[in-house]
PDB file of N, CA and C in Angstrom:
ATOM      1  N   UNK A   1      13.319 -40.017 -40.865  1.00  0.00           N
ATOM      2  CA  UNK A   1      12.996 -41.450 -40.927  1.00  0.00           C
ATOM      3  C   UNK A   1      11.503 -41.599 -41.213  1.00  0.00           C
ATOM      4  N   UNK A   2      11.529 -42.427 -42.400  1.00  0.00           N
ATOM      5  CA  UNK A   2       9.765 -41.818 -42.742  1.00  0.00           C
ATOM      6  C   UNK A   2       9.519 -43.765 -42.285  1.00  0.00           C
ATOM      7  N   UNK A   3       8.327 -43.453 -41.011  1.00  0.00           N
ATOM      8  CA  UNK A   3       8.132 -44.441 -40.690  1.00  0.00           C
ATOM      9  C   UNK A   3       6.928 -45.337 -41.481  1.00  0.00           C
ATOM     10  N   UNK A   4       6.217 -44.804 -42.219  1.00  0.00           N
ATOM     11  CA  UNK A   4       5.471 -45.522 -43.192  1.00  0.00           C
ATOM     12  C   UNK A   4       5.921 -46.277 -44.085  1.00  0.00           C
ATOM     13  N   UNK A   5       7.056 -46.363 -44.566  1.00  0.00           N
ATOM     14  CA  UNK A   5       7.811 -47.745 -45.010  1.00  0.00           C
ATOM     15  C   UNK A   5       7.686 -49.090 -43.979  1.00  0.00           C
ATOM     16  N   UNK A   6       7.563 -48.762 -42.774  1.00  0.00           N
ATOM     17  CA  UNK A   6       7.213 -49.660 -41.704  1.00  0.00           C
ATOM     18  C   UNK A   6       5.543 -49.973 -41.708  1.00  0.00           C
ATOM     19  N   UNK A   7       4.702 -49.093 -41.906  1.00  0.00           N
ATOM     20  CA  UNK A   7       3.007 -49.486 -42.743  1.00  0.00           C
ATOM     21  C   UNK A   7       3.010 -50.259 -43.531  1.00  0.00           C
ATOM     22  N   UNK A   8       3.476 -48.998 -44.913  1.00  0.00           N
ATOM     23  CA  UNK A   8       3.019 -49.921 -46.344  1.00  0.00           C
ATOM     24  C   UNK A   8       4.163 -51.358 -46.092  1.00  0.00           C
ATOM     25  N   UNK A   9       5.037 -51.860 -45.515  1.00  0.00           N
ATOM     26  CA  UNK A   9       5.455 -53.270 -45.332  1.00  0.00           C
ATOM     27  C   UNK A   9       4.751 -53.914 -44.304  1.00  0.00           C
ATOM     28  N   UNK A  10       3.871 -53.935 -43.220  1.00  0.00           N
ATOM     29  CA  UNK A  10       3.036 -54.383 -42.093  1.00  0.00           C
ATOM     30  C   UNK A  10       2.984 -55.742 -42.664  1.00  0.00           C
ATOM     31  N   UNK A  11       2.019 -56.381 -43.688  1.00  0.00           N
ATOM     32  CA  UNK A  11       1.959 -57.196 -43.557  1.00  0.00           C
ATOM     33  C   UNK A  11       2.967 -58.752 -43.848  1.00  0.00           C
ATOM     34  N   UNK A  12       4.674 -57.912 -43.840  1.00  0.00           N
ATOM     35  CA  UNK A  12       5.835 -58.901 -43.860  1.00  0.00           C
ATOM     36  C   UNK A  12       6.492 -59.165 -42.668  1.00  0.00           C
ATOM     37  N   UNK A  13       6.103 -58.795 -41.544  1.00  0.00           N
ATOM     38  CA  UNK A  13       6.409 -58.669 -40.468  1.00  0.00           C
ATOM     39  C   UNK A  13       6.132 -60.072 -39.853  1.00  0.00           C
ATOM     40  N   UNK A  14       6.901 -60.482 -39.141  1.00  0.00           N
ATOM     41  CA  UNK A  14       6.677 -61.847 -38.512  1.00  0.00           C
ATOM     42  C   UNK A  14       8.126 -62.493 -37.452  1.00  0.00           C
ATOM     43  N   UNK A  15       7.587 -63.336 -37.185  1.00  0.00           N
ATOM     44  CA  UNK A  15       8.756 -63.809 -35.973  1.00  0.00           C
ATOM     45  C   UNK A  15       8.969 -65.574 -36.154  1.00  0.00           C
ATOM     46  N   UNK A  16       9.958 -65.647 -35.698  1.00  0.00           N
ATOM     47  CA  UNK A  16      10.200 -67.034 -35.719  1.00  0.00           C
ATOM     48  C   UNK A  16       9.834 -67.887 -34.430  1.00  0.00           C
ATOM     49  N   UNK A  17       9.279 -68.775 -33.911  1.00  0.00           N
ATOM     50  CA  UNK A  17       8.772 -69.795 -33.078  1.00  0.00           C
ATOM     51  C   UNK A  17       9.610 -69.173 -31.439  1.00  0.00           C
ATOM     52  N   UNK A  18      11.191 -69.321 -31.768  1.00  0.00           N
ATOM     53  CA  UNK A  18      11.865 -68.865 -30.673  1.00  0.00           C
ATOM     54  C   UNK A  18      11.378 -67.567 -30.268  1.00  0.00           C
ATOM     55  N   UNK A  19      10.858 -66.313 -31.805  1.00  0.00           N
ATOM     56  CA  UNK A  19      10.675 -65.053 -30.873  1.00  0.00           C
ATOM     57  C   UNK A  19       9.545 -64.857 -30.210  1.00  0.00           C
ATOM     58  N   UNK A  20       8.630 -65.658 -30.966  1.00  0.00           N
ATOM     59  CA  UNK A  20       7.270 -65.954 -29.814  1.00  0.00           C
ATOM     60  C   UNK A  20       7.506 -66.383 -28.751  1.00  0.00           C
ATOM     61  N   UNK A  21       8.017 -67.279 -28.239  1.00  0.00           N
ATOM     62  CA  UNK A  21       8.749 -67.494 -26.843  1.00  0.00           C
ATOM     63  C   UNK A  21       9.112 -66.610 -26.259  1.00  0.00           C
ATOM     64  N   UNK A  22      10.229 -65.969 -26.638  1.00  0.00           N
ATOM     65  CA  UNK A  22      10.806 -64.525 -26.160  1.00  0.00           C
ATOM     66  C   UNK A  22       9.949 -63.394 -25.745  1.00  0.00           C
ATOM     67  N   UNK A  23       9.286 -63.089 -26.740  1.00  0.00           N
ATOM     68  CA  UNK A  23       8.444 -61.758 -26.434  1.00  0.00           C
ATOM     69  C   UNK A  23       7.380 -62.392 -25.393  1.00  0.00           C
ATOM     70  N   UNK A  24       6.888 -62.988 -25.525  1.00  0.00           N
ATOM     71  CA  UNK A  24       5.651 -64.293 -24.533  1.00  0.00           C
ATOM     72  C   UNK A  24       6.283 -63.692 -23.122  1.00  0.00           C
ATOM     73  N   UNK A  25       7.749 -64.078 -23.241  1.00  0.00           N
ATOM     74  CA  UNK A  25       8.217 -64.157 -21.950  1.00  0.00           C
ATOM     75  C   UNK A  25       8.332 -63.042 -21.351  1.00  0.00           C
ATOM     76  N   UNK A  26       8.891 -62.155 -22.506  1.00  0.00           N
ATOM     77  CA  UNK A  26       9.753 -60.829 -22.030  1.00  0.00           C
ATOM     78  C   UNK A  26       8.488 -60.315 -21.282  1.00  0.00           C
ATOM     79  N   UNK A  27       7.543 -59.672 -21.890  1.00  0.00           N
ATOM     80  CA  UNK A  27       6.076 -59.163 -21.922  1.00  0.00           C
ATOM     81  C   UNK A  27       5.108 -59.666 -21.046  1.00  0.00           C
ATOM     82  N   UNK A  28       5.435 -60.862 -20.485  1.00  0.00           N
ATOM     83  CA  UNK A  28       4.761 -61.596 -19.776  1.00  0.00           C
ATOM     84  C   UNK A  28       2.943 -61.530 -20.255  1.00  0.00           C
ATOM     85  N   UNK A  29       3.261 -61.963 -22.106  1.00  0.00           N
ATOM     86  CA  UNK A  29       2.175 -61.698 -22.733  1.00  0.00           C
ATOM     87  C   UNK A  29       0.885 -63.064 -22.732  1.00  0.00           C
ATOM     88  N   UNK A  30      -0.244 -62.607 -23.119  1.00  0.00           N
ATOM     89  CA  UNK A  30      -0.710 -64.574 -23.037  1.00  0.00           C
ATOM     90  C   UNK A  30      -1.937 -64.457 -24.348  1.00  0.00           C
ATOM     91  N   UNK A  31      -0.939 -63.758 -25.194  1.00  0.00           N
ATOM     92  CA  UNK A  31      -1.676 -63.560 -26.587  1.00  0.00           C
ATOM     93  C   UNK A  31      -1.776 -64.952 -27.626  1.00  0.00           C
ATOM     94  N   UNK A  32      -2.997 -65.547 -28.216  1.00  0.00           N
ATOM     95  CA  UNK A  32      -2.612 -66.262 -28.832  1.00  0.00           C
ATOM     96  C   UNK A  32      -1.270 -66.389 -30.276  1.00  0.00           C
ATOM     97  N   UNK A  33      -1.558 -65.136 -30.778  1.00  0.00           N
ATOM     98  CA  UNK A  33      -0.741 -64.407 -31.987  1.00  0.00           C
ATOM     99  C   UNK A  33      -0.463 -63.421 -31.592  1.00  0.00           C
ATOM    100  N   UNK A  34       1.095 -63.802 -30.973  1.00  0.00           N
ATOM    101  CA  UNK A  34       1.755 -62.248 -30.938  1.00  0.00           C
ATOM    102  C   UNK A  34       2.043 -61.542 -32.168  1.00  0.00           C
ATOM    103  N   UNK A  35       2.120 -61.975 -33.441  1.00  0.00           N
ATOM    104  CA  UNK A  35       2.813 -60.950 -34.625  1.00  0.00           C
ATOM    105  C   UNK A  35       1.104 -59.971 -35.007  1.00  0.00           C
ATOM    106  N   UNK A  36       0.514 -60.668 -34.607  1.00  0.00           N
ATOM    107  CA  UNK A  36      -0.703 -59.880 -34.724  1.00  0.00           C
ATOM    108  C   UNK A  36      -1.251 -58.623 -34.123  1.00  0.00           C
ATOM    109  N   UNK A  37      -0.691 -58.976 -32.852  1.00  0.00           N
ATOM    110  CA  UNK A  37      -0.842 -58.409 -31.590  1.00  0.00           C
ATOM    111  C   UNK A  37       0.481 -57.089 -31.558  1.00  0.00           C
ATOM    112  N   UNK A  38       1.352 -57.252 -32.190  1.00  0.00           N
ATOM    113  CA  UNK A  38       2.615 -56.479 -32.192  1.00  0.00           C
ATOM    114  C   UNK A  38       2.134 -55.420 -33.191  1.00  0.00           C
ATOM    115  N   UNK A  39       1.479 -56.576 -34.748  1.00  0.00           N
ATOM    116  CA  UNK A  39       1.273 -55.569 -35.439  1.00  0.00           C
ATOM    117  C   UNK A  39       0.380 -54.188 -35.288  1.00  0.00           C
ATOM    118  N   UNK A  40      -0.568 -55.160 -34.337  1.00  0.00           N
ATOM    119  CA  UNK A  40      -1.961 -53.923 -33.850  1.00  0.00           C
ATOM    120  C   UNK A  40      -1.006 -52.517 -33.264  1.00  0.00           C
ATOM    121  N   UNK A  41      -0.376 -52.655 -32.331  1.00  0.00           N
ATOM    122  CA  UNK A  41       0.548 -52.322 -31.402  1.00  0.00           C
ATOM    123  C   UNK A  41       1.626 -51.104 -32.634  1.00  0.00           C
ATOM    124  N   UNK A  42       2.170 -51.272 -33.204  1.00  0.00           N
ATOM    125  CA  UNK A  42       2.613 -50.589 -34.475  1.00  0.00           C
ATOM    126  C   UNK A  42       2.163 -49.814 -35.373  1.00  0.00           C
ATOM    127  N   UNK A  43       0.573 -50.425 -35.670  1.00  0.00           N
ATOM    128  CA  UNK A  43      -0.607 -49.322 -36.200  1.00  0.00           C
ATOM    129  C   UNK A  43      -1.038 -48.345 -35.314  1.00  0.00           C
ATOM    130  N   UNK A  44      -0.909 -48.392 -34.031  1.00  0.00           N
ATOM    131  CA  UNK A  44      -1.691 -47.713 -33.112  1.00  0.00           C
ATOM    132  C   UNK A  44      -1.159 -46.294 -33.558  1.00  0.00           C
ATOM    133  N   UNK A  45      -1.904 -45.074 -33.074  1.00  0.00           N
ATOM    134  CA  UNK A  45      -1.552 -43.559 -33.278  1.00  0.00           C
ATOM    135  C   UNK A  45      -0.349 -43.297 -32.039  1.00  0.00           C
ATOM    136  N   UNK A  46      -0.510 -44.076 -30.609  1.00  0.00           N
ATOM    137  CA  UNK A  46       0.128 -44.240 -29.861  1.00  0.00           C
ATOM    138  C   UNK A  46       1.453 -44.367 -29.985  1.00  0.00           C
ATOM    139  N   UNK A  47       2.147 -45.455 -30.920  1.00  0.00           N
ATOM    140  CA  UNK A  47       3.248 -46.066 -31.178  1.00  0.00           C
ATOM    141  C   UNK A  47       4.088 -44.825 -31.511  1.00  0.00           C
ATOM    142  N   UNK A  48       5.080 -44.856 -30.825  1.00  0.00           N
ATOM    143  CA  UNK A  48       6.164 -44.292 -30.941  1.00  0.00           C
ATOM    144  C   UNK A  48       7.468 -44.814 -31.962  1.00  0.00           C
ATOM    145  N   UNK A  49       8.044 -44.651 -33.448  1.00  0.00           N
ATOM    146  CA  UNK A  49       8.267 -45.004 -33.747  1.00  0.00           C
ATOM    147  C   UNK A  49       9.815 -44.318 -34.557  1.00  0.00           C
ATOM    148  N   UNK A  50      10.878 -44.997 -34.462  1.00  0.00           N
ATOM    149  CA  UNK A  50      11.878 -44.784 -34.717  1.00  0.00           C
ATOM    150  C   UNK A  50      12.943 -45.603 -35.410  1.00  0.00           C
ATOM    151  N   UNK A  51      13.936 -45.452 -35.891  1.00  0.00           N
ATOM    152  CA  UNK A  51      14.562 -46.006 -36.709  1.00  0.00           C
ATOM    153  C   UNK A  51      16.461 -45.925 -36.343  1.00  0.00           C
ATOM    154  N   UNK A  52      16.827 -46.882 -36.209  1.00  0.00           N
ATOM    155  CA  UNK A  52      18.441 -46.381 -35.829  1.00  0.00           C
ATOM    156  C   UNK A  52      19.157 -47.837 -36.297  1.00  0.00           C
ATOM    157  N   UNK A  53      20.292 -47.424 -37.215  1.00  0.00           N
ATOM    158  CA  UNK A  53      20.596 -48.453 -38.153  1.00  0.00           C
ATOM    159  C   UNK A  53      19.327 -49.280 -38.433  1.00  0.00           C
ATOM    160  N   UNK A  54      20.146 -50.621 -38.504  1.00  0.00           N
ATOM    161  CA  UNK A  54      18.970 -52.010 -39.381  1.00  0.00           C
ATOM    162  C   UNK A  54      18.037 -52.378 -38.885  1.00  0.00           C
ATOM    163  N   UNK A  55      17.341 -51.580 -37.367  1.00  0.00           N
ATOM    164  CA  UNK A  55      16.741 -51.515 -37.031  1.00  0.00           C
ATOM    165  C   UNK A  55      15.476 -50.697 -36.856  1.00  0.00           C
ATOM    166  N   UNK A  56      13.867 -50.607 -36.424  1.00  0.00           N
ATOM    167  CA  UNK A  56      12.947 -50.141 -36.078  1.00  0.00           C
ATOM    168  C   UNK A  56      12.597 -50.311 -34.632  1.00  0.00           C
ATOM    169  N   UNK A  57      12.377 -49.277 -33.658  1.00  0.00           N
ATOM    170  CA  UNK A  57      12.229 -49.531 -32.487  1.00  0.00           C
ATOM    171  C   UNK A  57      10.765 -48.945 -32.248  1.00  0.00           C
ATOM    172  N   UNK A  58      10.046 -49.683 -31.833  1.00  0.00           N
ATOM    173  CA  UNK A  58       8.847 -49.166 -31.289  1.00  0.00           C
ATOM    174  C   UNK A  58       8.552 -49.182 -29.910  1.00  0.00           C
ATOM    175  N   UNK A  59       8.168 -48.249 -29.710  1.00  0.00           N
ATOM    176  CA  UNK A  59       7.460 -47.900 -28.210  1.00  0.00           C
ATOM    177  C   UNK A  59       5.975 -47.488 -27.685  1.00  0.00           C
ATOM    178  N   UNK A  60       5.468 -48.258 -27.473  1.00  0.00           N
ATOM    179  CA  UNK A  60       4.330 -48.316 -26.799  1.00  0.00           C
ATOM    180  C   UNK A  60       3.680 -48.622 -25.851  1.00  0.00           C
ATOM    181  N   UNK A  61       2.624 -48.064 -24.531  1.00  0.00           N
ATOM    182  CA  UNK A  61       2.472 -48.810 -23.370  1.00  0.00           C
ATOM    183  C   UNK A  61       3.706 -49.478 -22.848  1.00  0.00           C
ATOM    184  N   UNK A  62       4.837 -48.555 -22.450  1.00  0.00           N
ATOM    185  CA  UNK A  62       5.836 -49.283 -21.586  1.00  0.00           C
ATOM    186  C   UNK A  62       6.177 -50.486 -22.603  1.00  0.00           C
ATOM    187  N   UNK A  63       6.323 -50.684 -23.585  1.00  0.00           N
ATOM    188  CA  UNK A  63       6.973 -51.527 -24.372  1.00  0.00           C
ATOM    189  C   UNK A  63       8.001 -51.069 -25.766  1.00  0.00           C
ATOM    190  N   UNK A  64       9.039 -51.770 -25.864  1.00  0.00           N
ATOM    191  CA  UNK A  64       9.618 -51.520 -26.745  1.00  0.00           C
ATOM    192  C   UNK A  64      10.135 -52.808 -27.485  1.00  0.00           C
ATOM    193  N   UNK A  65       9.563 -52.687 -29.012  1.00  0.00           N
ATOM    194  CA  UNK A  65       9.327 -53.728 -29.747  1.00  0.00           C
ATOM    195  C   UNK A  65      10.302 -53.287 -30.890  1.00  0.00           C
ATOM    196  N   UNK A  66      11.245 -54.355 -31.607  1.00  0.00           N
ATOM    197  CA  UNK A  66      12.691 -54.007 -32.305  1.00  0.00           C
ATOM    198  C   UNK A  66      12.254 -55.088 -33.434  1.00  0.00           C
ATOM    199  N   UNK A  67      12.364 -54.574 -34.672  1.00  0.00           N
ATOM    200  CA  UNK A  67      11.800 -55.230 -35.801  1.00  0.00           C
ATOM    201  C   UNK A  67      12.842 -55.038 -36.581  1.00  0.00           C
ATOM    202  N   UNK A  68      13.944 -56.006 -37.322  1.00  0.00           N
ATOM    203  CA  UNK A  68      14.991 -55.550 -38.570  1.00  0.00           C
ATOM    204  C   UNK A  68      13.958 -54.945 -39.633  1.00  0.00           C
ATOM    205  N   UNK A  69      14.869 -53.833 -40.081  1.00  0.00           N
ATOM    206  CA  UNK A  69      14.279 -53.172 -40.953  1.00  0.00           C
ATOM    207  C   UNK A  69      14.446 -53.990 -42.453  1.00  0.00           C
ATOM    208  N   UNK A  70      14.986 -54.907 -42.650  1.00  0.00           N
ATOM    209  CA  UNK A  70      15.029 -55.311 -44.243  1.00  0.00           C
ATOM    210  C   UNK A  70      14.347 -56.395 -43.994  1.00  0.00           C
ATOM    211  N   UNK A  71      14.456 -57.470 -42.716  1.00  0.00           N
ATOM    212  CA  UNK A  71      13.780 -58.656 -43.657  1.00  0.00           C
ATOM    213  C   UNK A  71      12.433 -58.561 -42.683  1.00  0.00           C
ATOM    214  N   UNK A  72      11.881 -57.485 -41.894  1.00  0.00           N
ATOM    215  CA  UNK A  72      11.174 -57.469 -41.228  1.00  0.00           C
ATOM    216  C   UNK A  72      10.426 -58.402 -40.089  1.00  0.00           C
ATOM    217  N   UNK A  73      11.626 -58.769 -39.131  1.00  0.00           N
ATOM    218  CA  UNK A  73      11.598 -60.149 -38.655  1.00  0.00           C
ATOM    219  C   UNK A  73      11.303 -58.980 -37.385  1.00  0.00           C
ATOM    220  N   UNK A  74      10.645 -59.466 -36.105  1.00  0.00           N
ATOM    221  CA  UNK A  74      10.552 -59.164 -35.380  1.00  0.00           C
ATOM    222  C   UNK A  74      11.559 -59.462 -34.366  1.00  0.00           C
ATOM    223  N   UNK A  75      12.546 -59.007 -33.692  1.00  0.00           N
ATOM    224  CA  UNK A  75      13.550 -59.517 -33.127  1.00  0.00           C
ATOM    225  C   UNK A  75      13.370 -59.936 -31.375  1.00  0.00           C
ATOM    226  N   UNK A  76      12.958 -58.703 -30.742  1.00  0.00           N
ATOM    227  CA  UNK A  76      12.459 -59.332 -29.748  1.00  0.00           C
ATOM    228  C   UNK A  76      11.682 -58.074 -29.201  1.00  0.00           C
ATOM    229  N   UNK A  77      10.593 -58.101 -28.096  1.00  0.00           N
ATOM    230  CA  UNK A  77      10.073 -57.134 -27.532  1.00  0.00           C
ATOM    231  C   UNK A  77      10.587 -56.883 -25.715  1.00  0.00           C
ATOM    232  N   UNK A  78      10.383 -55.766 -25.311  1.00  0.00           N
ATOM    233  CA  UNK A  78      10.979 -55.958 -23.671  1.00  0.00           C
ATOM    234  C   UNK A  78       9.885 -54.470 -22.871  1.00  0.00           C
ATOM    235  N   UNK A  79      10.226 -54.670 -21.591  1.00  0.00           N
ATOM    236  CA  UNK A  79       9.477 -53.997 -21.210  1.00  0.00           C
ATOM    237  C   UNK A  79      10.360 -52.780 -21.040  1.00  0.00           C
ATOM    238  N   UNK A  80       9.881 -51.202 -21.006  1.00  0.00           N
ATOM    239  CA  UNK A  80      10.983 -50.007 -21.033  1.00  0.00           C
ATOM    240  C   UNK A  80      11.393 -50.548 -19.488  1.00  0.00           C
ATOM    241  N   UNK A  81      12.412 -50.261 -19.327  1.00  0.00           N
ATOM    242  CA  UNK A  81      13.312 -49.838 -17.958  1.00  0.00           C
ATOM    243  C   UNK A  81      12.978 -48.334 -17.676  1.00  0.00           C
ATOM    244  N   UNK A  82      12.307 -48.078 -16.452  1.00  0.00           N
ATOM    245  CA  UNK A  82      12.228 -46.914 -15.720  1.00  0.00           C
ATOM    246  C   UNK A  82      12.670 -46.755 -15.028  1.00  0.00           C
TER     247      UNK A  82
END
């Protein structure tokens, strides 16, 4: 899974109004721009990054952030379960 198709696309990445809500919530985040903030989060060397079906799952800092892989919508973020 060559995750640099998830790079060179970075800047199509985005969320809809509801998933800012969501992730806000999930994350208990108090970012002004979360797609910004996700994206940083995705560039990092940190990010753990994987691919399973139509999906991209990222993991970082106890977070795991799920992005469709075609229209690059951010779907929702959550905190890992330990």
């Amino acid at each position: 899974m060559d995750k640099q198709i998830l790079f060179d696309n970075i800047d199509r990445i985005h969320t809809t109004d509801m998933g800012v809500d969501r992730i806000k919530k999930n994350l208990s985040l108090d970012e002004a721009d979360v797609v910004e903030w996700i994206k940083s989060k995705i560039m990092s060397e940190k990010a753990e990054i994987s691919r399973k079906g139509k999906n991209w799952y990222v993991c970082i800092e106890g977070c795991i952030i799920t992005v469709n892989a075609s229209s690059y919508t951010i779907i929702t973020a959550h905190k890992e379960k330990r």
